[in-house]
PDB file of N, CA and C in Angstrom:
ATOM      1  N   UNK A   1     -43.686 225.999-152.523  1.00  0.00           N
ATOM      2  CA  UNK A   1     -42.268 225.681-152.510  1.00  0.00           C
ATOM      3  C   UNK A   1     -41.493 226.967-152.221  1.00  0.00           C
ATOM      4  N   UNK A   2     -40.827 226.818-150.987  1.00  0.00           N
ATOM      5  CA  UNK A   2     -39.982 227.786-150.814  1.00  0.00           C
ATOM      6  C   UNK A   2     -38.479 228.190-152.185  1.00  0.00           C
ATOM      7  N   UNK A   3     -38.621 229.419-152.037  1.00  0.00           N
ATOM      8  CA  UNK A   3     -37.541 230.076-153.331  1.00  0.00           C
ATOM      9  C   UNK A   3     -36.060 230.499-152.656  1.00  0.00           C
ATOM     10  N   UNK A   4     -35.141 229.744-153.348  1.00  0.00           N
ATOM     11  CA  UNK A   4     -34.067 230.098-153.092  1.00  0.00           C
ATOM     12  C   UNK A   4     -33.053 230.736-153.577  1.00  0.00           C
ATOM     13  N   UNK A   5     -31.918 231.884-153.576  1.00  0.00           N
ATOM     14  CA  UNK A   5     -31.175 232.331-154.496  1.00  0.00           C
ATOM     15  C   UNK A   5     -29.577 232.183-154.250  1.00  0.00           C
ATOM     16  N   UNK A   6     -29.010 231.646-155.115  1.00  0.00           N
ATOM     17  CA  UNK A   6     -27.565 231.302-153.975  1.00  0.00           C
ATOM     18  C   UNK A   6     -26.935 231.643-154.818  1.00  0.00           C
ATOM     19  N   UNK A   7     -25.831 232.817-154.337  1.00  0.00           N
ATOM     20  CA  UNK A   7     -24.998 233.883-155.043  1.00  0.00           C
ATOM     21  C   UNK A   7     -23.676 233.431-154.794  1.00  0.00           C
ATOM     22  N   UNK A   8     -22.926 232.938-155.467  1.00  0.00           N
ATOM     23  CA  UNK A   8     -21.532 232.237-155.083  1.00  0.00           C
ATOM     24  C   UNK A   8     -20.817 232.403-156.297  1.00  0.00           C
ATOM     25  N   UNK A   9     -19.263 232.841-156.067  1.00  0.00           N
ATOM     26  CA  UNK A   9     -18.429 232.982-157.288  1.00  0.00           C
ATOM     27  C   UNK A   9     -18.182 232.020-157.997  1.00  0.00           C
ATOM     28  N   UNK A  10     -17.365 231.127-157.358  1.00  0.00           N
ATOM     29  CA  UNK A  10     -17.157 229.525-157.139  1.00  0.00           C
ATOM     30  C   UNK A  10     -18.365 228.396-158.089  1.00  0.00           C
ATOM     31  N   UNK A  11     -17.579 228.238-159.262  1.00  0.00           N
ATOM     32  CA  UNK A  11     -18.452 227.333-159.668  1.00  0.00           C
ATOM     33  C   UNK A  11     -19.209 226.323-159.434  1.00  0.00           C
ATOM     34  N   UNK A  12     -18.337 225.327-158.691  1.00  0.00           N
ATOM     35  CA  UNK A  12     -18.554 224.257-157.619  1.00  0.00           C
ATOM     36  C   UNK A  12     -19.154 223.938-156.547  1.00  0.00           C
ATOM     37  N   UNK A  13     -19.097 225.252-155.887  1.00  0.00           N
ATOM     38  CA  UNK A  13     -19.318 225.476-154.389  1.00  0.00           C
ATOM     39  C   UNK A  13     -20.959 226.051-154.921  1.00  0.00           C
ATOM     40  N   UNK A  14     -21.112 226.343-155.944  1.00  0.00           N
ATOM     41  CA  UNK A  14     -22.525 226.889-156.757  1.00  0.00           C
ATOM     42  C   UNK A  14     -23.643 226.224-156.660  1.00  0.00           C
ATOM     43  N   UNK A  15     -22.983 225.017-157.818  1.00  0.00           N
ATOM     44  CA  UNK A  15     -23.673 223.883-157.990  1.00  0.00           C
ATOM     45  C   UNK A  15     -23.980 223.110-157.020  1.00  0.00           C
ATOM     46  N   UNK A  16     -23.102 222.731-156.215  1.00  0.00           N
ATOM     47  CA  UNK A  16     -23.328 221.938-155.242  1.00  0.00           C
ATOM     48  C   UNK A  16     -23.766 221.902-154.122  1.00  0.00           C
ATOM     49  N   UNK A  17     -24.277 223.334-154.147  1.00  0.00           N
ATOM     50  CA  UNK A  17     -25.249 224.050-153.204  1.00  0.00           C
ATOM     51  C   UNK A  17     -26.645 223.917-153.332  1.00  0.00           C
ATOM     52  N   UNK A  18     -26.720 224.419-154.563  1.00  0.00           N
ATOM     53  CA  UNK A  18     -27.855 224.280-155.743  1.00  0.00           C
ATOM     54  C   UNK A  18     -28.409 222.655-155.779  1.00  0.00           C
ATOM     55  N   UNK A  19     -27.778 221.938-156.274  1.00  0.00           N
ATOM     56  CA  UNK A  19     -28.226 220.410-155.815  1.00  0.00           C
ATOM     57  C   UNK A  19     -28.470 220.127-154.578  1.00  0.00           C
ATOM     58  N   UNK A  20     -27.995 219.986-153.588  1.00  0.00           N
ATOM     59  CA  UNK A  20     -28.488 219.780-152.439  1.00  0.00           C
ATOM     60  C   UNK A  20     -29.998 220.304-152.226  1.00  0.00           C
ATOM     61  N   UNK A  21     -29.654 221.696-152.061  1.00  0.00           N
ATOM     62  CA  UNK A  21     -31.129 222.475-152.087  1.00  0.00           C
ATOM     63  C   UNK A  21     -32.737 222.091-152.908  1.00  0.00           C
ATOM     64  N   UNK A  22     -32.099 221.758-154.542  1.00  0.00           N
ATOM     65  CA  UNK A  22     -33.124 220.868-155.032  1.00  0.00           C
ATOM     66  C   UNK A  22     -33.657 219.522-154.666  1.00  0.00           C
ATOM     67  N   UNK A  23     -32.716 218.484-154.261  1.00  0.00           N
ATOM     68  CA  UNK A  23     -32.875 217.336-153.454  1.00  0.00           C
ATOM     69  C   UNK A  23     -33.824 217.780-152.656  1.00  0.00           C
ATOM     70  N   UNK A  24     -33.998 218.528-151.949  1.00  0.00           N
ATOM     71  CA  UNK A  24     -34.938 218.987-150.574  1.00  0.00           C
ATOM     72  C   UNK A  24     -35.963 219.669-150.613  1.00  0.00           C
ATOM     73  N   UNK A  25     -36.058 219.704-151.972  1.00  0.00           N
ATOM     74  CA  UNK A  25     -37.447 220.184-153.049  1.00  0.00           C
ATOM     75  C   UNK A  25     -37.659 221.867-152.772  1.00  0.00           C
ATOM     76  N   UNK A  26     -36.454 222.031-153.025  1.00  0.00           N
ATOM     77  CA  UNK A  26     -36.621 223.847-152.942  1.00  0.00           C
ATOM     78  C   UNK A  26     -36.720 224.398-154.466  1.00  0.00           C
ATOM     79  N   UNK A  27     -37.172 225.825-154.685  1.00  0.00           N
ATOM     80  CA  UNK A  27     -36.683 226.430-156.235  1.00  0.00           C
ATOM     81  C   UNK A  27     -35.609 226.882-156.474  1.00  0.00           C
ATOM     82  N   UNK A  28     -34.923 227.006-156.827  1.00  0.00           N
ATOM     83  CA  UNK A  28     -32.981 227.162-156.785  1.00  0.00           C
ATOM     84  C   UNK A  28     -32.909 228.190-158.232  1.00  0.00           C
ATOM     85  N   UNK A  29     -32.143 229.326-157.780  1.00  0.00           N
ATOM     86  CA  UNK A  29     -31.425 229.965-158.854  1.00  0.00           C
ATOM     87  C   UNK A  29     -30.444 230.519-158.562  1.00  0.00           C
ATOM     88  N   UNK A  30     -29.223 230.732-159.309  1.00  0.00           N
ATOM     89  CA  UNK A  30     -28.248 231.000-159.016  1.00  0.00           C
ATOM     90  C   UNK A  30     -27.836 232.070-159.183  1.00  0.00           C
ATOM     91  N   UNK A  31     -26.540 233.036-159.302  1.00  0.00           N
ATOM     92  CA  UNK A  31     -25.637 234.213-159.789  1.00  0.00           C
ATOM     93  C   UNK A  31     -24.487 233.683-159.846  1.00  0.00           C
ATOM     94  N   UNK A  32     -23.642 233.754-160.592  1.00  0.00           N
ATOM     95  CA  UNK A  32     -22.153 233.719-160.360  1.00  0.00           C
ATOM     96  C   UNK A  32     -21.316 235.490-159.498  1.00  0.00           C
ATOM     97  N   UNK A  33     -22.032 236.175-159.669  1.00  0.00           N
ATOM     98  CA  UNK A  33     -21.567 237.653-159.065  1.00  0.00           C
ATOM     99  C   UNK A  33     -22.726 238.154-158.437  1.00  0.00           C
ATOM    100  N   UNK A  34     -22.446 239.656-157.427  1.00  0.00           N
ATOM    101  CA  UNK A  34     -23.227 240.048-157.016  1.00  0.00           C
ATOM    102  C   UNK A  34     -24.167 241.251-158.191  1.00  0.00           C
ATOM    103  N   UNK A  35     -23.851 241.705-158.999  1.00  0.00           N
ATOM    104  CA  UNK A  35     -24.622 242.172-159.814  1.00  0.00           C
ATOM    105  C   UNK A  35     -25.193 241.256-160.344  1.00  0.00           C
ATOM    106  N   UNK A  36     -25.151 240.132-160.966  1.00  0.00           N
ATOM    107  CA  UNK A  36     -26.309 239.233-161.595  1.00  0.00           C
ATOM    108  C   UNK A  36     -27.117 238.745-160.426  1.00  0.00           C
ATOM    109  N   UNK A  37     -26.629 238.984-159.685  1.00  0.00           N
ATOM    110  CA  UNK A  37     -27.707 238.759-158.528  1.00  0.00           C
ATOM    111  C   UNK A  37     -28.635 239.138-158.138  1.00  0.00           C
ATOM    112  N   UNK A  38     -28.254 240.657-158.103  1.00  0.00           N
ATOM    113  CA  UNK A  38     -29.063 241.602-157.675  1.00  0.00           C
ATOM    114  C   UNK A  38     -30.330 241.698-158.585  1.00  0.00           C
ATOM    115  N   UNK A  39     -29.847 241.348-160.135  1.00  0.00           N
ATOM    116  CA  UNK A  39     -30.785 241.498-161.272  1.00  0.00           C
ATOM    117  C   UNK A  39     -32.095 240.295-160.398  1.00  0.00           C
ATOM    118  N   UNK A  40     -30.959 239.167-160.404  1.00  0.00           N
ATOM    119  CA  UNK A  40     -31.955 237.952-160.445  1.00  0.00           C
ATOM    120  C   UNK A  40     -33.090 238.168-159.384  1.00  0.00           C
ATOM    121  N   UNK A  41     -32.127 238.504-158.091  1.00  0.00           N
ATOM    122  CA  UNK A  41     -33.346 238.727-156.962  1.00  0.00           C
ATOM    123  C   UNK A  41     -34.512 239.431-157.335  1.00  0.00           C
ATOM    124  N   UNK A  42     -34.318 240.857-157.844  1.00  0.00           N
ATOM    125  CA  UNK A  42     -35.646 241.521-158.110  1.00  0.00           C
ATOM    126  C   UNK A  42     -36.387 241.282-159.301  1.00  0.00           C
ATOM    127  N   UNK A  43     -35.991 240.115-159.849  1.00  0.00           N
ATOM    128  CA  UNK A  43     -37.145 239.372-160.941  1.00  0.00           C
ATOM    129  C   UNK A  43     -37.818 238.258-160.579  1.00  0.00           C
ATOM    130  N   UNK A  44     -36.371 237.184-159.241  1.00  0.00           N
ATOM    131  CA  UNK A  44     -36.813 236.077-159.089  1.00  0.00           C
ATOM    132  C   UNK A  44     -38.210 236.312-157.273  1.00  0.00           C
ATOM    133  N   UNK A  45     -37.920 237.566-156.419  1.00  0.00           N
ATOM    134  CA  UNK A  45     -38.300 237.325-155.452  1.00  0.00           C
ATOM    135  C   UNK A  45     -37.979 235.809-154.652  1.00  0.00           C
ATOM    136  N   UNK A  46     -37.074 235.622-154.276  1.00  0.00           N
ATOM    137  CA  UNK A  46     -36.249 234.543-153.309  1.00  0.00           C
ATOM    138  C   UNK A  46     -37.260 234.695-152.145  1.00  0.00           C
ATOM    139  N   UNK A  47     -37.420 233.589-151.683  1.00  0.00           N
ATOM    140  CA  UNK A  47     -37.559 233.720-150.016  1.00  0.00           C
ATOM    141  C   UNK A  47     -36.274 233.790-148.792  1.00  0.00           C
ATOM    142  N   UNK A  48     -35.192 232.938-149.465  1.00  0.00           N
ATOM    143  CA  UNK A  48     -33.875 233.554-148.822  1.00  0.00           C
ATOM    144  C   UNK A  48     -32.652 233.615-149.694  1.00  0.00           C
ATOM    145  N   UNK A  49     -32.205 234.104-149.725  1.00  0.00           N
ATOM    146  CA  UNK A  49     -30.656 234.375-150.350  1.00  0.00           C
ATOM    147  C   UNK A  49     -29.491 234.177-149.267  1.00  0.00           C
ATOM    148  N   UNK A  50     -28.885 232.834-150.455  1.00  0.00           N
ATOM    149  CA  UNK A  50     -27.393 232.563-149.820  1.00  0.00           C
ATOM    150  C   UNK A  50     -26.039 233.233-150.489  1.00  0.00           C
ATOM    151  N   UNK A  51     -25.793 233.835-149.961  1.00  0.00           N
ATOM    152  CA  UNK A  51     -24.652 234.586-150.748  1.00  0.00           C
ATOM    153  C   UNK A  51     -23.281 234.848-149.781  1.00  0.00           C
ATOM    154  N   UNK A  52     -21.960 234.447-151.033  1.00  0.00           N
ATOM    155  CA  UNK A  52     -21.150 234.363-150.603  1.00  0.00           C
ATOM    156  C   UNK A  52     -20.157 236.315-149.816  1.00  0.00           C
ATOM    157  N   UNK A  53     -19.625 236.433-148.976  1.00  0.00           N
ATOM    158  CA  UNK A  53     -19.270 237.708-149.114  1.00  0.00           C
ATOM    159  C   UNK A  53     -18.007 238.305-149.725  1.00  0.00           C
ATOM    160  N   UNK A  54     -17.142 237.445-150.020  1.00  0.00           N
ATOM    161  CA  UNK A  54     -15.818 237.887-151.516  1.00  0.00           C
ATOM    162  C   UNK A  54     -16.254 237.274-152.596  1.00  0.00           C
ATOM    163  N   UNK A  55     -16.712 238.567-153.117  1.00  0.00           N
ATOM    164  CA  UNK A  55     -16.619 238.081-155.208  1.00  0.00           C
ATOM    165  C   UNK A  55     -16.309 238.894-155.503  1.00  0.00           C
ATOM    166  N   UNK A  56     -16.364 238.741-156.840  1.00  0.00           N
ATOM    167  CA  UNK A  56     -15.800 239.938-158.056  1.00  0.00           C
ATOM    168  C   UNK A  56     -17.017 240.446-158.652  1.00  0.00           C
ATOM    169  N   UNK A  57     -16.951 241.702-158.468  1.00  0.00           N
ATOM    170  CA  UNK A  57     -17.841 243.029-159.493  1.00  0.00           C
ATOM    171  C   UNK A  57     -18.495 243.815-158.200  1.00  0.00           C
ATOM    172  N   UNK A  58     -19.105 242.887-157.143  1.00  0.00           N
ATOM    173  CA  UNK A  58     -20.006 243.481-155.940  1.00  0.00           C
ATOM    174  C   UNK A  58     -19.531 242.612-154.703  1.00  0.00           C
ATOM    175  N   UNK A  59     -19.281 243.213-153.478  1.00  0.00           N
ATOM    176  CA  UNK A  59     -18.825 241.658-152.589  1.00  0.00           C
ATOM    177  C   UNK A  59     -20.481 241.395-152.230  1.00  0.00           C
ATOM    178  N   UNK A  60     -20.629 240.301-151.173  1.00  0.00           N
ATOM    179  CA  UNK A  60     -21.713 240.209-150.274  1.00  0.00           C
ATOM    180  C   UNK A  60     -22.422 241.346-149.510  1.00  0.00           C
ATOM    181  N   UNK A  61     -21.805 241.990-149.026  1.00  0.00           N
ATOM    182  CA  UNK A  61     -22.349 243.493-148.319  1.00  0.00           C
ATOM    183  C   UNK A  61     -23.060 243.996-149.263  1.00  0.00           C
ATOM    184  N   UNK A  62     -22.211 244.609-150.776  1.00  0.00           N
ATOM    185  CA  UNK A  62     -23.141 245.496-151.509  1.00  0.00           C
ATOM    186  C   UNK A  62     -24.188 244.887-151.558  1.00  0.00           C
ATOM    187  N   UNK A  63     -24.030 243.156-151.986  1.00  0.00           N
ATOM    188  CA  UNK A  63     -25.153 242.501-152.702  1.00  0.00           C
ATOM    189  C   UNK A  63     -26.620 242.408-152.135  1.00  0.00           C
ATOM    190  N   UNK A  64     -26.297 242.165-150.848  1.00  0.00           N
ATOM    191  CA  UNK A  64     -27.573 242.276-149.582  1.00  0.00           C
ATOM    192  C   UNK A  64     -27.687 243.687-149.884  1.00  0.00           C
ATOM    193  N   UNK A  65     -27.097 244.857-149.746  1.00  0.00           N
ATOM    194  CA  UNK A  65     -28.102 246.024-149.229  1.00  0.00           C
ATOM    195  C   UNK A  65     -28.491 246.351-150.474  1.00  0.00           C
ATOM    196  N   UNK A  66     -28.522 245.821-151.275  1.00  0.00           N
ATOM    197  CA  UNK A  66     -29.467 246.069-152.969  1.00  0.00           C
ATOM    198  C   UNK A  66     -30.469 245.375-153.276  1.00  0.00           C
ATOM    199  N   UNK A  67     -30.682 243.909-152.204  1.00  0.00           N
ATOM    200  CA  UNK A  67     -31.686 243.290-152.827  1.00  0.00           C
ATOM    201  C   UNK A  67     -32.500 243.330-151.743  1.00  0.00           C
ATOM    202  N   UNK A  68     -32.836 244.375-150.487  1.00  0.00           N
ATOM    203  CA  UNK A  68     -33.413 244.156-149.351  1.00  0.00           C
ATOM    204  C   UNK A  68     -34.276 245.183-149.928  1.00  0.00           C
TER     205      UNK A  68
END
C-alpha cells in the first residue's frame, strides 16, 4: 500500500483529502503545519507528500526542502 502524507492548514480541505485518499486504499497521515510535518515525514516515510504552500509556522517551500 502506497503511503501518503497530506500537509494542509485547513481543517476541511485536510480531511477531505484524507478520505478520499483512504477510499482508494492508500495509508493517509496528516499535519496541520509544516513543522508537524516535517516531524511526521521522517518517522512516517510517505511515498508522496501533498502539501499545501501558505501555512502558518513553515510555508510549503520550507516544508519540502526538509523532508527531501
Amino acid at each position: 500500500m502506497d503511503k501518503i502524507l497530506v500537509i494542509e492548514d485547513e481543517k476541511n480541505l485536510r480531511d477531505t483529502i484524507k478520505e478520499i485518499l483512504e477510499l482508494n486504499l492508500y495509508d493517509v497521515k496528516t499535519a496541520e503545519n509544516g513543522l508537524i510535518g516535517v516531524a511526521k515525514a521522517l518517522q512516517f516515510k510517505p511515498d508522496i507528500i501533498i502539501c499545501d504552500v501558505m501555512m502558518p509556522e513553515m510555508d510549503g517551500y520550507e516544508t519540502v526542502s526538509y523532508t527531501h
